[in-house]
PDB file of N, CA and C in Angstrom:
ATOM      1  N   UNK A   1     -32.682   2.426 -13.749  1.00  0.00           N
ATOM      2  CA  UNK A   1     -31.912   1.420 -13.036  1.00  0.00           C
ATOM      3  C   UNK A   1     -30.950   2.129 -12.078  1.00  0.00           C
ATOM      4  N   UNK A   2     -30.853   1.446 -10.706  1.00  0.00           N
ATOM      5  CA  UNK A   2     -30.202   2.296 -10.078  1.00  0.00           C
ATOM      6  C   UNK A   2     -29.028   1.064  -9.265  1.00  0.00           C
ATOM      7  N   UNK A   3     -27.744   1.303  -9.374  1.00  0.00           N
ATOM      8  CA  UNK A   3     -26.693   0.955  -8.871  1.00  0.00           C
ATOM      9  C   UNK A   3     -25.859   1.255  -7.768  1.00  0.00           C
ATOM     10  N   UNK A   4     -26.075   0.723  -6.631  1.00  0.00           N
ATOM     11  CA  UNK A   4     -25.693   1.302  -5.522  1.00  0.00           C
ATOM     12  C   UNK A   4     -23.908   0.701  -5.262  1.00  0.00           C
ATOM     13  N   UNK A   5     -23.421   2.007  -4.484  1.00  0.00           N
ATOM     14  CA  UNK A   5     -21.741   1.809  -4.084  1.00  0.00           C
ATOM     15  C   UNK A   5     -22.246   1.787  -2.932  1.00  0.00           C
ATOM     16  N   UNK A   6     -22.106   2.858  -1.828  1.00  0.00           N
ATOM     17  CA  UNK A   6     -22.643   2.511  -0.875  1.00  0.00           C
ATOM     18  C   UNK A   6     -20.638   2.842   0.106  1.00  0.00           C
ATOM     19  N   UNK A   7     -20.102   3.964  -0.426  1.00  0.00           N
ATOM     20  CA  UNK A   7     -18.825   3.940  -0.433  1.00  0.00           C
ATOM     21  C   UNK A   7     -18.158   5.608  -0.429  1.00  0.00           C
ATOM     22  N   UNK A   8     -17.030   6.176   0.483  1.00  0.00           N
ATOM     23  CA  UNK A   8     -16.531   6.753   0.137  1.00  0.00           C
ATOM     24  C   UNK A   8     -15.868   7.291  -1.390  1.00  0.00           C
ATOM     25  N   UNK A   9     -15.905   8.184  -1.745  1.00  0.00           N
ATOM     26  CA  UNK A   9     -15.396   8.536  -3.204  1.00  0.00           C
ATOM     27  C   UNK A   9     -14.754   9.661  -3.578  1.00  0.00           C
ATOM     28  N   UNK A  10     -13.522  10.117  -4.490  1.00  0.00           N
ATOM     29  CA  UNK A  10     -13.382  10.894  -4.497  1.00  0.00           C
ATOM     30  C   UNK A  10     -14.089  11.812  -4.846  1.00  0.00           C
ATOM     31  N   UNK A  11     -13.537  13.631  -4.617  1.00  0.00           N
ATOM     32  CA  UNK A  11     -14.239  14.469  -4.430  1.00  0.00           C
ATOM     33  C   UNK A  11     -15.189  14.740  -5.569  1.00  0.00           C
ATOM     34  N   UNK A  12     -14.644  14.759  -6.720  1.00  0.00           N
ATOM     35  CA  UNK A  12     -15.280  14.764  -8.373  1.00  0.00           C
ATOM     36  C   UNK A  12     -15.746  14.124  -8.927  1.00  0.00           C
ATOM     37  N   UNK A  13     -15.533  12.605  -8.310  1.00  0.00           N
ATOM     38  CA  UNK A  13     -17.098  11.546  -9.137  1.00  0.00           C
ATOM     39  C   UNK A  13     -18.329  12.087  -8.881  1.00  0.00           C
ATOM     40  N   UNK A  14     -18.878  12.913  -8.378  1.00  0.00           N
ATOM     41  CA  UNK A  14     -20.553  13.385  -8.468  1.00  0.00           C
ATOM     42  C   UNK A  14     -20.790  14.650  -9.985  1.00  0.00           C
ATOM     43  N   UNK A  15     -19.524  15.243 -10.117  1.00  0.00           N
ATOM     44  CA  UNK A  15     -19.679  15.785 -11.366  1.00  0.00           C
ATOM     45  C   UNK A  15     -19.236  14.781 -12.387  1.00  0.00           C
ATOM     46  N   UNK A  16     -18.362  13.900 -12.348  1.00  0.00           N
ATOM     47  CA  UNK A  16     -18.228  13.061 -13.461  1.00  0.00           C
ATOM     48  C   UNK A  16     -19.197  12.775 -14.098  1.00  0.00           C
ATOM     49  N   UNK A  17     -20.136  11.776 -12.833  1.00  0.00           N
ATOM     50  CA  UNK A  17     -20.823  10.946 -12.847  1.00  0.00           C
ATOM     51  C   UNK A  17     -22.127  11.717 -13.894  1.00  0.00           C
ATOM     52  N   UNK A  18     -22.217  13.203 -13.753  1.00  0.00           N
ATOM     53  CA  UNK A  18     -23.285  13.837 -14.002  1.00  0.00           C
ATOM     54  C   UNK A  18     -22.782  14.273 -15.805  1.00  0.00           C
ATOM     55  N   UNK A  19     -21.736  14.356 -16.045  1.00  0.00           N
ATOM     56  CA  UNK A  19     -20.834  14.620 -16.893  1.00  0.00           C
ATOM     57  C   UNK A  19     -21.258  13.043 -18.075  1.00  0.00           C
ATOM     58  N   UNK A  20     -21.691  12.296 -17.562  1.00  0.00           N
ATOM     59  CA  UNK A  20     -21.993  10.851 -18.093  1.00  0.00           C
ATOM     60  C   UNK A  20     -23.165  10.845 -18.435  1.00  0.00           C
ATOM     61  N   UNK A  21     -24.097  11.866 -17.913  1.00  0.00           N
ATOM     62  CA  UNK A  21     -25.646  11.570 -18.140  1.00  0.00           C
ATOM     63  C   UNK A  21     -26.096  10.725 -16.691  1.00  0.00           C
ATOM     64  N   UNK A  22     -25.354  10.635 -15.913  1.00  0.00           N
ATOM     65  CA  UNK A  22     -26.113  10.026 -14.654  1.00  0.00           C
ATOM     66  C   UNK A  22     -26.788  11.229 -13.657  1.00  0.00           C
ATOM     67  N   UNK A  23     -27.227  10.810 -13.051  1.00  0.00           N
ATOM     68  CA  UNK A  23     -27.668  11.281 -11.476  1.00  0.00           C
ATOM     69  C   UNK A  23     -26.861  10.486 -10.180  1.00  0.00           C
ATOM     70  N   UNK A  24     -26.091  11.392  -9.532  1.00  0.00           N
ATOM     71  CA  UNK A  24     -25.130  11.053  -8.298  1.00  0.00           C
ATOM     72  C   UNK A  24     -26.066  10.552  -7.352  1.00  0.00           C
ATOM     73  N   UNK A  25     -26.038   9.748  -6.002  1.00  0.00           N
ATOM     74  CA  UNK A  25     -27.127  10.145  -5.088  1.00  0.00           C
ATOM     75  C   UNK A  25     -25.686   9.897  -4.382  1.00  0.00           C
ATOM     76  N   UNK A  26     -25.808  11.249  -3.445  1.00  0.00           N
ATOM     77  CA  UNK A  26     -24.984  11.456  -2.449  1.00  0.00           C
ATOM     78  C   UNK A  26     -25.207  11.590  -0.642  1.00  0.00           C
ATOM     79  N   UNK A  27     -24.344  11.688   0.171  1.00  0.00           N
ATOM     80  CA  UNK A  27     -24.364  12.346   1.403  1.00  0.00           C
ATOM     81  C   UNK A  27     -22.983  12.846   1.745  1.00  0.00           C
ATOM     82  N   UNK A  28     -22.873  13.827   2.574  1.00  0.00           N
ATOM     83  CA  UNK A  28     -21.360  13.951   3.076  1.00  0.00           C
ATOM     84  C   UNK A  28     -20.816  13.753   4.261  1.00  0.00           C
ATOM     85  N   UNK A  29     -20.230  12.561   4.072  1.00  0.00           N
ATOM     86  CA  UNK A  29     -19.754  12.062   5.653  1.00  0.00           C
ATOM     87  C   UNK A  29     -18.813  13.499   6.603  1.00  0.00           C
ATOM     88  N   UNK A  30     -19.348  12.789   7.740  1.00  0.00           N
ATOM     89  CA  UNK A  30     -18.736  13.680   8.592  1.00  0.00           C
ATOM     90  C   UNK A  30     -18.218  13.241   9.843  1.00  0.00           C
ATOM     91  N   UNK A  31     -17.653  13.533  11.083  1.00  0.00           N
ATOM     92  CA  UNK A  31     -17.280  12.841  12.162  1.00  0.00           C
ATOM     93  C   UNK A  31     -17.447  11.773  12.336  1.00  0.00           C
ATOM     94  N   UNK A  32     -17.637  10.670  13.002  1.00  0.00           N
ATOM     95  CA  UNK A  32     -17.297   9.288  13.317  1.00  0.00           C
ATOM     96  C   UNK A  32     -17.523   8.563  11.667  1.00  0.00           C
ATOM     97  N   UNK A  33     -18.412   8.862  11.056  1.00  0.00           N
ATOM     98  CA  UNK A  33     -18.918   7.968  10.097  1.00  0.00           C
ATOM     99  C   UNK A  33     -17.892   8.622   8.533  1.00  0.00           C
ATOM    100  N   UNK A  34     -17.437   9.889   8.981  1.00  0.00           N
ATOM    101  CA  UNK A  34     -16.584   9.982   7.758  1.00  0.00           C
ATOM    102  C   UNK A  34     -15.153   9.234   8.235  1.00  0.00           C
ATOM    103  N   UNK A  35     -14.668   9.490   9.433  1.00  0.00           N
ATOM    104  CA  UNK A  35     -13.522   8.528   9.659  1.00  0.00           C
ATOM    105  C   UNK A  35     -13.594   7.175   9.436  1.00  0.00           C
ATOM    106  N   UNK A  36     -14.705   6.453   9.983  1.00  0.00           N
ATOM    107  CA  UNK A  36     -15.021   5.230   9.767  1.00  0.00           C
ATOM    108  C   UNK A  36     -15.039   4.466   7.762  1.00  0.00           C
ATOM    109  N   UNK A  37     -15.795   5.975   6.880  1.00  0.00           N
ATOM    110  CA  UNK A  37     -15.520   5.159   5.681  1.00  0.00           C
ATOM    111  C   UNK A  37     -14.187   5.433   5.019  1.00  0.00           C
ATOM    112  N   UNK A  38     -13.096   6.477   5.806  1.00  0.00           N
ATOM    113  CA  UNK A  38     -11.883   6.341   5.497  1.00  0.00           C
ATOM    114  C   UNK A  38     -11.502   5.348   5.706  1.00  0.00           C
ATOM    115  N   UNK A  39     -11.388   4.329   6.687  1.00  0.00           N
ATOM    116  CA  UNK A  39     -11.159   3.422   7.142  1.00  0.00           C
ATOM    117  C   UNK A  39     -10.838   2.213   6.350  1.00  0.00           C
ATOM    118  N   UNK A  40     -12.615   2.517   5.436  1.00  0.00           N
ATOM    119  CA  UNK A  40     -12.808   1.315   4.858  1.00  0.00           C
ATOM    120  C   UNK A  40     -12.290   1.564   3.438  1.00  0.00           C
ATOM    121  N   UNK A  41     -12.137   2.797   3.232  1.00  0.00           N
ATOM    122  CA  UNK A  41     -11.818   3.048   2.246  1.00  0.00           C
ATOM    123  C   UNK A  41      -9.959   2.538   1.550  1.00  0.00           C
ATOM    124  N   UNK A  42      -9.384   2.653   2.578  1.00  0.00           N
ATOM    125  CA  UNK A  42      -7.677   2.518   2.989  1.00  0.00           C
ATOM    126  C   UNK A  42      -8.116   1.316   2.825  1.00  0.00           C
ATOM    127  N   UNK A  43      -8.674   0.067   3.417  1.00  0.00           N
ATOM    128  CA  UNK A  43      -8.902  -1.352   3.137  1.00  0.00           C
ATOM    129  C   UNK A  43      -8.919  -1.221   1.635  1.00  0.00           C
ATOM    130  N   UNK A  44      -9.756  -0.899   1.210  1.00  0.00           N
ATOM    131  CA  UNK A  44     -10.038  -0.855  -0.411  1.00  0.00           C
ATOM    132  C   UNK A  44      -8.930  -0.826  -1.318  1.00  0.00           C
ATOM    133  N   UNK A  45      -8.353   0.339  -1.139  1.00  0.00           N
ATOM    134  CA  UNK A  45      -7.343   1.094  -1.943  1.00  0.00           C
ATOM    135  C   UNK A  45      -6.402  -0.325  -1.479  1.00  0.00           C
ATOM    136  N   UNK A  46      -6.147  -0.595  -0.519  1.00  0.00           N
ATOM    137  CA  UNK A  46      -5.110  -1.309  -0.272  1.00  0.00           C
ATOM    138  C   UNK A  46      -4.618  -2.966  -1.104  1.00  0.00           C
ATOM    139  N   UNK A  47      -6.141  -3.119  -0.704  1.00  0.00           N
ATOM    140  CA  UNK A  47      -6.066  -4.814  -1.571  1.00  0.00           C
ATOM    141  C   UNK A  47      -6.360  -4.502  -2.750  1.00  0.00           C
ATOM    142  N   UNK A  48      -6.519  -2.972  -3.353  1.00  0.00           N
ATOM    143  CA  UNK A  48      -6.206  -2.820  -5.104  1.00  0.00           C
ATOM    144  C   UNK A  48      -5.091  -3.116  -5.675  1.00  0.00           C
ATOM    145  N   UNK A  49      -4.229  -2.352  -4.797  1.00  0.00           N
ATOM    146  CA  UNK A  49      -3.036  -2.404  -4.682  1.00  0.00           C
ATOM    147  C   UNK A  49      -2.482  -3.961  -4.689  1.00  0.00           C
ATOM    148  N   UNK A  50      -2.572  -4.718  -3.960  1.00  0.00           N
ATOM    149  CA  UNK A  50      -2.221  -5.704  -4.082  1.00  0.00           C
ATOM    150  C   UNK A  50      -2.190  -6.591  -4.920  1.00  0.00           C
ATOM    151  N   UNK A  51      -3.727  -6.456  -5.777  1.00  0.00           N
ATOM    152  CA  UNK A  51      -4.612  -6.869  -6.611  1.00  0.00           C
ATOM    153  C   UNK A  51      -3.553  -6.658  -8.022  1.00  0.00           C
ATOM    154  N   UNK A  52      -2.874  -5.373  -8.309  1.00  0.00           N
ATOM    155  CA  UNK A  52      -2.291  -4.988  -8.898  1.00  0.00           C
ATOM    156  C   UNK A  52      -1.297  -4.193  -8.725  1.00  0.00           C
ATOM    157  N   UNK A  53      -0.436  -4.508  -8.023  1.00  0.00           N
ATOM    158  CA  UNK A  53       0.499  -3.376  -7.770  1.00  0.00           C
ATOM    159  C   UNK A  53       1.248  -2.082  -8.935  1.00  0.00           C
ATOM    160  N   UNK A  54       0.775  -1.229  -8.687  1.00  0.00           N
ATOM    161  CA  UNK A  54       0.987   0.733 -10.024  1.00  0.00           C
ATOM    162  C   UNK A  54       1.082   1.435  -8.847  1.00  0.00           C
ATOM    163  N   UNK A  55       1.619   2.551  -9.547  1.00  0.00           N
ATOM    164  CA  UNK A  55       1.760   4.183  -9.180  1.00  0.00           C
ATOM    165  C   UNK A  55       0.612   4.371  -8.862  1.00  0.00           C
ATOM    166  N   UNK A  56      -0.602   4.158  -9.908  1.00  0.00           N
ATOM    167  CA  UNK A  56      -1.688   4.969  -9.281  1.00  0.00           C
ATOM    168  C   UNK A  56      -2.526   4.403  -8.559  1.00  0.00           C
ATOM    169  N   UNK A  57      -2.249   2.699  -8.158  1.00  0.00           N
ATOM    170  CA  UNK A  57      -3.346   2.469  -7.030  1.00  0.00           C
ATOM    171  C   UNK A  57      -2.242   2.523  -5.878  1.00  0.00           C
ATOM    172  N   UNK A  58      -0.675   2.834  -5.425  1.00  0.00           N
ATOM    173  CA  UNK A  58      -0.397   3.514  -4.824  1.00  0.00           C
ATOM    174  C   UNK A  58      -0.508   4.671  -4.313  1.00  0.00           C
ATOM    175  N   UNK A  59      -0.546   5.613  -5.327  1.00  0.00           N
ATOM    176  CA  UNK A  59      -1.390   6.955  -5.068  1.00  0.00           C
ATOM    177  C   UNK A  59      -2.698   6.992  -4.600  1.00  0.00           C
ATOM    178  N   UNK A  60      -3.142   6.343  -5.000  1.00  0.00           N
ATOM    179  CA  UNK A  60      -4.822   6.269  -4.190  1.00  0.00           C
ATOM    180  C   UNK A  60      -4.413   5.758  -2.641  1.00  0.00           C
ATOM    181  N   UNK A  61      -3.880   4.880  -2.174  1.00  0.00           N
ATOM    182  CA  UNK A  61      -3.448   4.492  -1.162  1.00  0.00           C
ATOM    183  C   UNK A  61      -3.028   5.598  -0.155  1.00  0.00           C
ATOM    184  N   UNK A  62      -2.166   6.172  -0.719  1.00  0.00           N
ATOM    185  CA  UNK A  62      -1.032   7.827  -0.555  1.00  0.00           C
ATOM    186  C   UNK A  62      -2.401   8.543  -0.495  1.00  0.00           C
ATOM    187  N   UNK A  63      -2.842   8.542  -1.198  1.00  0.00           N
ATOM    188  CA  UNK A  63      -4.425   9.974  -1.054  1.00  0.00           C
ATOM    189  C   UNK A  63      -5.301   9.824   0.254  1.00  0.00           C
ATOM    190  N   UNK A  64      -5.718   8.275   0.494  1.00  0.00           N
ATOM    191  CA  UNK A  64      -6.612   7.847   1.357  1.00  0.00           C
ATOM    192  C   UNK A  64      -5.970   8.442   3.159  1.00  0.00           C
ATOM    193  N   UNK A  65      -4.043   7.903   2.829  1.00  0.00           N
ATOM    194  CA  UNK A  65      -3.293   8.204   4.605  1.00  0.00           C
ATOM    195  C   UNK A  65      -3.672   9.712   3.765  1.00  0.00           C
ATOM    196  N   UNK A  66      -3.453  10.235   3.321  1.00  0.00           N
ATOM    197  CA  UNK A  66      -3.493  11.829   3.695  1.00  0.00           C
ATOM    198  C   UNK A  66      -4.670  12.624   4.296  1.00  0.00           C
ATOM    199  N   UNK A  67      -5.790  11.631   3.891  1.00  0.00           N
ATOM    200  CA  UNK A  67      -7.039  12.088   3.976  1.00  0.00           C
ATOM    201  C   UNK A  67      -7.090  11.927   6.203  1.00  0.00           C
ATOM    202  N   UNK A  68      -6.899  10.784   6.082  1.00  0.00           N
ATOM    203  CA  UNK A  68      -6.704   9.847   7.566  1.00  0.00           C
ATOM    204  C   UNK A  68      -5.645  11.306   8.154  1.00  0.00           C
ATOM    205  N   UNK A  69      -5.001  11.652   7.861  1.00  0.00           N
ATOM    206  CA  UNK A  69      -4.041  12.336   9.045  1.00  0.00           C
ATOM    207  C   UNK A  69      -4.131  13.633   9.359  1.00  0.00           C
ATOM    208  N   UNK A  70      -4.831  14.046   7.688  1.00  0.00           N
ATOM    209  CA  UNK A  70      -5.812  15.733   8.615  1.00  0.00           C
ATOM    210  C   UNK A  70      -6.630  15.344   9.547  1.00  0.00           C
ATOM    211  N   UNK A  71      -7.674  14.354   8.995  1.00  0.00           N
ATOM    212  CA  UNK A  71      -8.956  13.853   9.848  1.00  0.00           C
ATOM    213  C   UNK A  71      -8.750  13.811  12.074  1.00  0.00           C
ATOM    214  N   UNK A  72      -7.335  13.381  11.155  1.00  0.00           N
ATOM    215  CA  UNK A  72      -7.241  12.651  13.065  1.00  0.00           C
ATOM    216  C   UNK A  72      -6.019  14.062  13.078  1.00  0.00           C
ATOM    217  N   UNK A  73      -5.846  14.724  12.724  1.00  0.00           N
ATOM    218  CA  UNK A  73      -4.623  15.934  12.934  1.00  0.00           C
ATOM    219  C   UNK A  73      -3.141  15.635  13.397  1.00  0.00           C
ATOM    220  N   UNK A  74      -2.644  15.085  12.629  1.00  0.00           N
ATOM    221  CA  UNK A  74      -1.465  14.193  12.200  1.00  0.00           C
ATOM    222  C   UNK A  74      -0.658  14.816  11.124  1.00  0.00           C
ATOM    223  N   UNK A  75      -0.158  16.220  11.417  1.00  0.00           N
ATOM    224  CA  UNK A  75       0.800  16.919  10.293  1.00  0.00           C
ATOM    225  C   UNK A  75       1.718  15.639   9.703  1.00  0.00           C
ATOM    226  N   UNK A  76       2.063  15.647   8.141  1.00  0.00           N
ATOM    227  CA  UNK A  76       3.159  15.346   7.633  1.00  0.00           C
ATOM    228  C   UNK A  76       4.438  15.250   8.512  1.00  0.00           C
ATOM    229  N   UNK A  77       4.698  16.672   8.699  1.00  0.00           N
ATOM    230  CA  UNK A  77       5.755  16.846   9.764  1.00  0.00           C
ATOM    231  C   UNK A  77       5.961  15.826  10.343  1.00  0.00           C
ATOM    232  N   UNK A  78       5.086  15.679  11.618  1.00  0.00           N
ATOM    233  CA  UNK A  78       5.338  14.471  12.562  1.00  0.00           C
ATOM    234  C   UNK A  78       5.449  13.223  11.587  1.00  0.00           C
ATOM    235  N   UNK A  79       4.684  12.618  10.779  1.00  0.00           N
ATOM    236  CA  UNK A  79       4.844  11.869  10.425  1.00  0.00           C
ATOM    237  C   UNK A  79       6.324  11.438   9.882  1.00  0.00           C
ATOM    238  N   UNK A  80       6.969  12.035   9.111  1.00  0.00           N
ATOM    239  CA  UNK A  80       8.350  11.788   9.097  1.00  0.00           C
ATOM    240  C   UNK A  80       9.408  12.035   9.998  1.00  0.00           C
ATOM    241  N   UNK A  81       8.452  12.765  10.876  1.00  0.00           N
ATOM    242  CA  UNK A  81       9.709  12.654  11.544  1.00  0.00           C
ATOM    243  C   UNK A  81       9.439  11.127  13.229  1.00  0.00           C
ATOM    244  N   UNK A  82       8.258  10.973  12.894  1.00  0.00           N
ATOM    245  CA  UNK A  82       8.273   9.207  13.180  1.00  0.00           C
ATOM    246  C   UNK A  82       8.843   8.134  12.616  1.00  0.00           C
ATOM    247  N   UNK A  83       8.786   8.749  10.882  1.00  0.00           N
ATOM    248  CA  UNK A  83       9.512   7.546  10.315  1.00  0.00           C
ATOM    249  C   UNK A  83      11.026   7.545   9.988  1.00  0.00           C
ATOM    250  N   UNK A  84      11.366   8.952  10.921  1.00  0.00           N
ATOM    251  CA  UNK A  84      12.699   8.742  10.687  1.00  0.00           C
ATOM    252  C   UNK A  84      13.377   8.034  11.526  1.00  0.00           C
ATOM    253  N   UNK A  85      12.769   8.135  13.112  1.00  0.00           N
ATOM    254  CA  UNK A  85      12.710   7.842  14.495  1.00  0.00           C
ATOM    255  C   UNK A  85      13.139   6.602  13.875  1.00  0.00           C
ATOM    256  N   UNK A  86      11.645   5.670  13.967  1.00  0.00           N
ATOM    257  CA  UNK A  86      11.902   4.063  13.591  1.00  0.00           C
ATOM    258  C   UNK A  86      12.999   3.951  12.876  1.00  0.00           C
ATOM    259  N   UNK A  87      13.365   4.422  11.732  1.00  0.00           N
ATOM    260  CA  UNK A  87      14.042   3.811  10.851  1.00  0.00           C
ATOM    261  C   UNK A  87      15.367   3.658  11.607  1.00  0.00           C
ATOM    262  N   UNK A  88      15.910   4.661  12.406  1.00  0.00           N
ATOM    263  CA  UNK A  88      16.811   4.981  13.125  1.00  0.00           C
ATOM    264  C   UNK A  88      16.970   4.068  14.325  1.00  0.00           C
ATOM    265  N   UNK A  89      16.085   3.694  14.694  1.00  0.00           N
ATOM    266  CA  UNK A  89      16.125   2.659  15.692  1.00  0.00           C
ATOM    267  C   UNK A  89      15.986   1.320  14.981  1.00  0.00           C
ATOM    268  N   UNK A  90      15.360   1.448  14.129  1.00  0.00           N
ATOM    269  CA  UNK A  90      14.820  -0.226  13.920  1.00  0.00           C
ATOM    270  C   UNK A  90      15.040  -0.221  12.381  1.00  0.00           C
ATOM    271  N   UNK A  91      15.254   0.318  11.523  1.00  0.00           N
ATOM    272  CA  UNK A  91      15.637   0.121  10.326  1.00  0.00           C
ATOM    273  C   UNK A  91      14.625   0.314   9.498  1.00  0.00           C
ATOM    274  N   UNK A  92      14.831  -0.188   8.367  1.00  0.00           N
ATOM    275  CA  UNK A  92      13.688   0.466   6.888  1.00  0.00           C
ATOM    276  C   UNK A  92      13.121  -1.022   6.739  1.00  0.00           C
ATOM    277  N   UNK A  93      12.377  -1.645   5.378  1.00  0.00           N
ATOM    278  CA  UNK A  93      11.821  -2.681   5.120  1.00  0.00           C
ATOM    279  C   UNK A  93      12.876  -2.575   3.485  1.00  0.00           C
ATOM    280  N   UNK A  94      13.796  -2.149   3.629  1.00  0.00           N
ATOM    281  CA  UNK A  94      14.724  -2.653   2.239  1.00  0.00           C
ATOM    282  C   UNK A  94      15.040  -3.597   2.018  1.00  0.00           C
ATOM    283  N   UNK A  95      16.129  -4.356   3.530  1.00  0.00           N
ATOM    284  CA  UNK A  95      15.994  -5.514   3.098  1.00  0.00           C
ATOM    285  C   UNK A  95      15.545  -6.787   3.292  1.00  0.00           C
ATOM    286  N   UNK A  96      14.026  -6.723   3.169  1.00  0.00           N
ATOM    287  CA  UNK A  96      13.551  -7.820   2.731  1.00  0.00           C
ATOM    288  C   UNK A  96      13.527  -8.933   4.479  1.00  0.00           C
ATOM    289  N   UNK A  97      14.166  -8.362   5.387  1.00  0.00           N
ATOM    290  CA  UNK A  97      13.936  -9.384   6.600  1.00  0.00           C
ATOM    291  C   UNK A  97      13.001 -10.366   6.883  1.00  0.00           C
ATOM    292  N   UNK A  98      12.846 -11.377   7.177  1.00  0.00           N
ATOM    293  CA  UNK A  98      11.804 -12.155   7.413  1.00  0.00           C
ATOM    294  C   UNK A  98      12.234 -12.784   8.835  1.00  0.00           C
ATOM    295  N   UNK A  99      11.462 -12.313   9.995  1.00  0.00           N
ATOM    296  CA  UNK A  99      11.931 -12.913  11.472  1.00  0.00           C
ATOM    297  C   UNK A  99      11.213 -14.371  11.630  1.00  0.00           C
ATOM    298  N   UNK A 100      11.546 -15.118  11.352  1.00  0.00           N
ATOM    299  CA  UNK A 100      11.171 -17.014  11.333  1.00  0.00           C
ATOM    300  C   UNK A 100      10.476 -17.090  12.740  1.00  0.00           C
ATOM    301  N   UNK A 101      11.596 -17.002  13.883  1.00  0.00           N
ATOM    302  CA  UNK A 101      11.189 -16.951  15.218  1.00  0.00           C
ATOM    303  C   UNK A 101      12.690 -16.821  16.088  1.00  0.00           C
ATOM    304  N   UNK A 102      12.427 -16.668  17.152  1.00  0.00           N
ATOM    305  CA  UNK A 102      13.446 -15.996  18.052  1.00  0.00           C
ATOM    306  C   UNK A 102      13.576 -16.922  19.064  1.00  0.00           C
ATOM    307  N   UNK A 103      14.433 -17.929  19.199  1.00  0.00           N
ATOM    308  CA  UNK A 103      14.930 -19.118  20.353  1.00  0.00           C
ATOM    309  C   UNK A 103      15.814 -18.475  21.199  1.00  0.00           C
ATOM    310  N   UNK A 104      15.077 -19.222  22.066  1.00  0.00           N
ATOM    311  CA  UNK A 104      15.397 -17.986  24.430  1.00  0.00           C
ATOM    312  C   UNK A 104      16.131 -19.406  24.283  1.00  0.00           C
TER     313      UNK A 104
END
């Protein structure tokens, strides 16, 4: 019987999987089509998250942007120091704002 994902995965489910008595069937994404199942993958992780909000389907979330910002070459570095930018201009999401609408 064979069960298809059809899905990005982390790096060690093909030994798990083999570790179980299965057979993996794999490929290894690469340029457009490995960015693309990051993509879908960050969708995934995301509405897990939602699904259940934890540490560790946060961390999976956290794993997926890390994966996304080597891919596209997006040091950490910059990254905070974008989010320090914004925060500095425009603030954090602490508290809770909700913009209704804005009357000219």
């Amino acid at each position: 019987m064979t069960e298809a994902f059809d899905k990005l995965v982390r790096d060690e489910i093909s030994r798990i999987v083999r570790e179980n008595g299965d057979v993996p069937v794999t490929h290894s994404a690469t340029g457009d089509e490995y960015r693309r199942r990051l993509h879908e993958k960050l969708d995934e992780e995301v509405a897990e998250f939602h699904d259940g909000p934890s540490a560790e389907e946060l961390a999976d979330v956290q794993a997926v942007l890390d994966a996304l910002a080597a891919v596209h070459g997006i040091d950490d570095g910059e990254i905070e120091r974008v989010r320090r930018e914004k925060a500095g201009e425009r603030g954090e999401f602490a508290e809770g704002v909700v913009l209704e609408a804005v009357e000219r």
